[in-house]
C-alpha atoms as a PDB file:
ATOM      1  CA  UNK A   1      18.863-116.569  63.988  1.00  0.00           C
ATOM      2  CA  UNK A   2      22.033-115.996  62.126  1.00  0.00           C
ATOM      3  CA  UNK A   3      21.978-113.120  59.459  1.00  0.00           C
ATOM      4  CA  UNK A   4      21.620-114.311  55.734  1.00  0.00           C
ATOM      5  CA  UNK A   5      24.490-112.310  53.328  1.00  0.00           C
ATOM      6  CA  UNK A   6      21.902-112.742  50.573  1.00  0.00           C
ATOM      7  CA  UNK A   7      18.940-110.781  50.677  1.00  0.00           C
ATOM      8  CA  UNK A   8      15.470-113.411  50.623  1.00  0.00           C
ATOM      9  CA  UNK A   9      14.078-110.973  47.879  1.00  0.00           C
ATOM     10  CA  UNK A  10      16.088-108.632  45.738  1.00  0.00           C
ATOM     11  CA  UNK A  11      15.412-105.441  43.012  1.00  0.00           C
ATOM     12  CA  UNK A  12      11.960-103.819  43.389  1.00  0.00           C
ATOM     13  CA  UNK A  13       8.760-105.289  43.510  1.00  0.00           C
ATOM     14  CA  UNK A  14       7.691-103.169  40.972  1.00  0.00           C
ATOM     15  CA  UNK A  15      10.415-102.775  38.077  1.00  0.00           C
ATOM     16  CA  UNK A  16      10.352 -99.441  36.817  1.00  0.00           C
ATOM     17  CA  UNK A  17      10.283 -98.679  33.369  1.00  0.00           C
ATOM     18  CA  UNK A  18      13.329 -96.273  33.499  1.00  0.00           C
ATOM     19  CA  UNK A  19      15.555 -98.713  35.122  1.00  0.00           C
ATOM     20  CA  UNK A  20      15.113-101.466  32.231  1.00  0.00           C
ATOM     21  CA  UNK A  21      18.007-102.186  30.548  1.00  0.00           C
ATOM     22  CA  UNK A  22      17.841-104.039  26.855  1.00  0.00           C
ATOM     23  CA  UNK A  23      20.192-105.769  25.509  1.00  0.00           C
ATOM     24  CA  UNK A  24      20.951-108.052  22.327  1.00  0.00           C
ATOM     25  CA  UNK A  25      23.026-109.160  19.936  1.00  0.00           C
ATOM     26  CA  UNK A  26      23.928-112.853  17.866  1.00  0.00           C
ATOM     27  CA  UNK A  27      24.703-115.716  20.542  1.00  0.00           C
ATOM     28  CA  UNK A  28      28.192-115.710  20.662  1.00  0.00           C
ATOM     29  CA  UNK A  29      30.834-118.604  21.700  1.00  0.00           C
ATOM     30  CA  UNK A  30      32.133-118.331  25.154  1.00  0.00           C
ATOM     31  CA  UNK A  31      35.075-119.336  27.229  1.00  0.00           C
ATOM     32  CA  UNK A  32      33.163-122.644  26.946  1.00  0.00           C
ATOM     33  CA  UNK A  33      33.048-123.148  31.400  1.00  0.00           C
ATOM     34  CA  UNK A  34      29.602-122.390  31.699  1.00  0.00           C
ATOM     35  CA  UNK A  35      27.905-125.494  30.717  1.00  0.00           C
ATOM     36  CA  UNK A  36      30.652-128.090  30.533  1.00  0.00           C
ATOM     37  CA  UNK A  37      32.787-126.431  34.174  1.00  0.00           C
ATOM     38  CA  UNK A  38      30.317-125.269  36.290  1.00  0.00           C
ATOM     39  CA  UNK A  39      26.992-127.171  34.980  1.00  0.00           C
ATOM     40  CA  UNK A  40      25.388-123.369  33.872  1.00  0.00           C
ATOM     41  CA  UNK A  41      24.918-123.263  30.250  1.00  0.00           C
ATOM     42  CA  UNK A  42      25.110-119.653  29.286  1.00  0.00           C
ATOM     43  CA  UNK A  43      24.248-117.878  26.239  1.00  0.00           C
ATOM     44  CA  UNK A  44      26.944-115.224  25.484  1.00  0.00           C
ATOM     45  CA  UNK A  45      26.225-111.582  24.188  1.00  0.00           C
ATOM     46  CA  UNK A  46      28.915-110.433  21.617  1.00  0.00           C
ATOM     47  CA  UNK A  47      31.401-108.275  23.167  1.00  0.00           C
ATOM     48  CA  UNK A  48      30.628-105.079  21.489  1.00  0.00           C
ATOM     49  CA  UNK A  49      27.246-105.247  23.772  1.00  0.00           C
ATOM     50  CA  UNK A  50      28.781-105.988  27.024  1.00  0.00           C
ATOM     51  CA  UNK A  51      31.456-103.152  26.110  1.00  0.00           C
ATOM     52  CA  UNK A  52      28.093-100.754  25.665  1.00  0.00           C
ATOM     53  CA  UNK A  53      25.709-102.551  28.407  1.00  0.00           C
ATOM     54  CA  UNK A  54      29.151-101.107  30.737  1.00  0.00           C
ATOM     55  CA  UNK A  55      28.268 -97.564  30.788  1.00  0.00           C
ATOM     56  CA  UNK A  56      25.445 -98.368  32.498  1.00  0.00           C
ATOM     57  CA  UNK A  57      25.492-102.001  34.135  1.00  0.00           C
ATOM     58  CA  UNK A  58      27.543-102.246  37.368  1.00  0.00           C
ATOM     59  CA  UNK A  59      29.394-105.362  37.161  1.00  0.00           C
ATOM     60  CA  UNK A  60      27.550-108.270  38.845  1.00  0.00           C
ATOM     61  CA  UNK A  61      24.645-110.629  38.993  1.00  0.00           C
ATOM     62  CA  UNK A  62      21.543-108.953  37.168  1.00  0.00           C
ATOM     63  CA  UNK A  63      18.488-110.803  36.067  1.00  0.00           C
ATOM     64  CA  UNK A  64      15.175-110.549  34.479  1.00  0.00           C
ATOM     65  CA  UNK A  65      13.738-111.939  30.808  1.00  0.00           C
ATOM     66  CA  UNK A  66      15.199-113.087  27.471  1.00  0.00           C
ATOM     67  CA  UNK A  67      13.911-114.421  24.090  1.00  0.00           C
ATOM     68  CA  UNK A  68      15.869-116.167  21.238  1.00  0.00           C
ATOM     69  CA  UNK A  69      15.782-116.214  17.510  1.00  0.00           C
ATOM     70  CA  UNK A  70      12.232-115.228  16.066  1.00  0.00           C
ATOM     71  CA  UNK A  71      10.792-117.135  19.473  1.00  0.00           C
ATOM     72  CA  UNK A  72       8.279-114.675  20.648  1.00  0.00           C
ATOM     73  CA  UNK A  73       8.633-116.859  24.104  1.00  0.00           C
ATOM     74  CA  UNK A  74      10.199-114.951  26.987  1.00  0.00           C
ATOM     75  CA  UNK A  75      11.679-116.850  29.339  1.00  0.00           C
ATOM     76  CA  UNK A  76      13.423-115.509  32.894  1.00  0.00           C
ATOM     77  CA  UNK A  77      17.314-115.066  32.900  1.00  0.00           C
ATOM     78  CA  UNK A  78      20.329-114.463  35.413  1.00  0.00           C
ATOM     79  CA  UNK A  79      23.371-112.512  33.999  1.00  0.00           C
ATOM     80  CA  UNK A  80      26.527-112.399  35.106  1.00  0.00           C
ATOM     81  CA  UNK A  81      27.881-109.209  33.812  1.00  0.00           C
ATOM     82  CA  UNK A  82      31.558-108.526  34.323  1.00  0.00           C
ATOM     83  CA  UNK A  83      34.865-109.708  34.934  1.00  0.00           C
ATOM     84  CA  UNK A  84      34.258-113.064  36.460  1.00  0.00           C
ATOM     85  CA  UNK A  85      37.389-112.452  38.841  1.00  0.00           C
ATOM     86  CA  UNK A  86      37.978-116.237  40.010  1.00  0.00           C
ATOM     87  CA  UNK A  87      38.839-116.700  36.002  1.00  0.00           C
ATOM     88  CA  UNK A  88      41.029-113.389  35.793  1.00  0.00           C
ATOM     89  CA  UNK A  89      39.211-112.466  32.365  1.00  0.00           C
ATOM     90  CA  UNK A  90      41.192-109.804  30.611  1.00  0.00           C
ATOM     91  CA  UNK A  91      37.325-108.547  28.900  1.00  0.00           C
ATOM     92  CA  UNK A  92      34.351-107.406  30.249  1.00  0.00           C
ATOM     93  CA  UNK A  93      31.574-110.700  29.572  1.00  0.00           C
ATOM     94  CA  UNK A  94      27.640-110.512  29.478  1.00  0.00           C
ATOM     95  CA  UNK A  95      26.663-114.392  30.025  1.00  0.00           C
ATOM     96  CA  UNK A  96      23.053-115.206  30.728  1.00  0.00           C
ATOM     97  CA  UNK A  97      21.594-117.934  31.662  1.00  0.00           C
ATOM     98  CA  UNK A  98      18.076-118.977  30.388  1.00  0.00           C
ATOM     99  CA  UNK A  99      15.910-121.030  32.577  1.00  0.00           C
ATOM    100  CA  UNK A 100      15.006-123.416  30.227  1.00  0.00           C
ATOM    101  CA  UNK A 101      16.374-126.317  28.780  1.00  0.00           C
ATOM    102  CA  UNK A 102      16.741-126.227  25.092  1.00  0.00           C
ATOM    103  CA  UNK A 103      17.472-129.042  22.723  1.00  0.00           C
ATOM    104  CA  UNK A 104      20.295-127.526  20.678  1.00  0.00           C
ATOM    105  CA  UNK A 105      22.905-124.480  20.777  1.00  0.00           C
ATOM    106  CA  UNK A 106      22.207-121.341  19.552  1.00  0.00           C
ATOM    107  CA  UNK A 107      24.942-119.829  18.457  1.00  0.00           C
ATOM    108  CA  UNK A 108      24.718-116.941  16.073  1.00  0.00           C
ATOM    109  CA  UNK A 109      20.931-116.752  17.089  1.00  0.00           C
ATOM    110  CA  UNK A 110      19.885-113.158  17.838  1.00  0.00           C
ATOM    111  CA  UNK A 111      19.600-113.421  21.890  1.00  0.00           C
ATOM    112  CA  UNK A 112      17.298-110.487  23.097  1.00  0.00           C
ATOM    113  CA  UNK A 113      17.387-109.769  27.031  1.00  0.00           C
ATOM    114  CA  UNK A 114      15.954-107.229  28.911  1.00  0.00           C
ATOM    115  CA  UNK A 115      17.458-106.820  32.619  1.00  0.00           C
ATOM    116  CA  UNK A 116      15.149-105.735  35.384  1.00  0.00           C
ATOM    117  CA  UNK A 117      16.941-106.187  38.507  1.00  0.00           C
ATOM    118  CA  UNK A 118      20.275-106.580  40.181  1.00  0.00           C
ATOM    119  CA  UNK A 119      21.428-109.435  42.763  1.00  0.00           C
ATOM    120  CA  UNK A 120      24.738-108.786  44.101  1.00  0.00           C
ATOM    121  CA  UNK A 121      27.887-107.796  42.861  1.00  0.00           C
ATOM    122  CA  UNK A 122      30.305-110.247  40.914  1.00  0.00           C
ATOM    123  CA  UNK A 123      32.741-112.578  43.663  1.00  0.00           C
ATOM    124  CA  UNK A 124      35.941-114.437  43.687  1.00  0.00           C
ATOM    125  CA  UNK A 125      35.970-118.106  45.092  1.00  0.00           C
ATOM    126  CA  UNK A 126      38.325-119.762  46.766  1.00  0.00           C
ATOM    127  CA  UNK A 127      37.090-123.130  44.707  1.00  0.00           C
ATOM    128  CA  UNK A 128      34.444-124.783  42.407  1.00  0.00           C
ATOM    129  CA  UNK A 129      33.612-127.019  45.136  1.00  0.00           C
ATOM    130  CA  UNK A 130      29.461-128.174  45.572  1.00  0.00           C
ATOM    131  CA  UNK A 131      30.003-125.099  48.622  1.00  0.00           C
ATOM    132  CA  UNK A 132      31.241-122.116  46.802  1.00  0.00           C
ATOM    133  CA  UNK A 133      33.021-119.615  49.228  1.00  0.00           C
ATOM    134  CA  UNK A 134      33.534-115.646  48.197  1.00  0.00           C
ATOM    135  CA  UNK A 135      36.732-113.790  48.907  1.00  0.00           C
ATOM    136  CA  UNK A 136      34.473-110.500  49.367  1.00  0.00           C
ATOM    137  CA  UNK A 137      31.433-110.246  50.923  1.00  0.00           C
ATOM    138  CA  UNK A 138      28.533-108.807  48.515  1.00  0.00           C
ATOM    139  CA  UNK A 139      26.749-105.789  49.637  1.00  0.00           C
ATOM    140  CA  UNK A 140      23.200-106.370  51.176  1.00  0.00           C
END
């Protein structure tokens, strides 16, 4: 059996309180990749969050829950948090990704997340090929 790089199950089973992280902040426009590039809409958190969320997010792949507007539904969410190195962004970027299909955009919306768990650590590719490869291994 060959070794996976991912991890089958990641974070705690348990999230502890102290480790939740919220965030929010009006929907703001992106780079515009997410959706129309790489197929993953993403709802973007203004700038001024992800420059506070950086004291104490590591960069990388978080995820956990997140509600929009006066919704009171919660829906699960995967964040990339960071530089996104393959697109040699100049700013630190919170981009979540709702899994859910909505209707319309949201921009301007007040997007409220709350992160309980982290994934792996952001990655350069070598493409945006079906197979994407990283240029660094994430840590297990």
């Amino acid at each position: 059996m060959t070794e996976s790089i991912r991890p089958l199950i990641v974070g705690a089973d348990v999230p502890d309180r102290k480790s939740l992280i919220f965030l929010k902040g009006p929907v703001a426009k992106g780079f515009g990749r997410g959706g129309k590039e790489l197929g993953i809409p993403t709802a973007n958190l203004p700038e001024e969050v992800a420059e506070v969320a950086g004291k104490t997010l590591e960069t990388g792949i978080h995820y956990g829950w997140a509600s929009v507007g006066t919704s009171p539904v919660v829906y699960p969410m995967v964040m990339s948090f960071g530089w996104n190195p393959y697109y040699k962004n100049e700013k630190r970027s919170a981009e979540v990704h709702i899994m859910h299909p909505f209707d319309n955009d949201f921009y301007g919306e007040e997007l409220r997340v709350i992160v309980v768990g982290y994934i792996r650590p952001e990655a350069d590719y070598t493409s945006l090929g079906k197979e994407l490869t990283w240029l660094t291994h994430p840590r297990h």
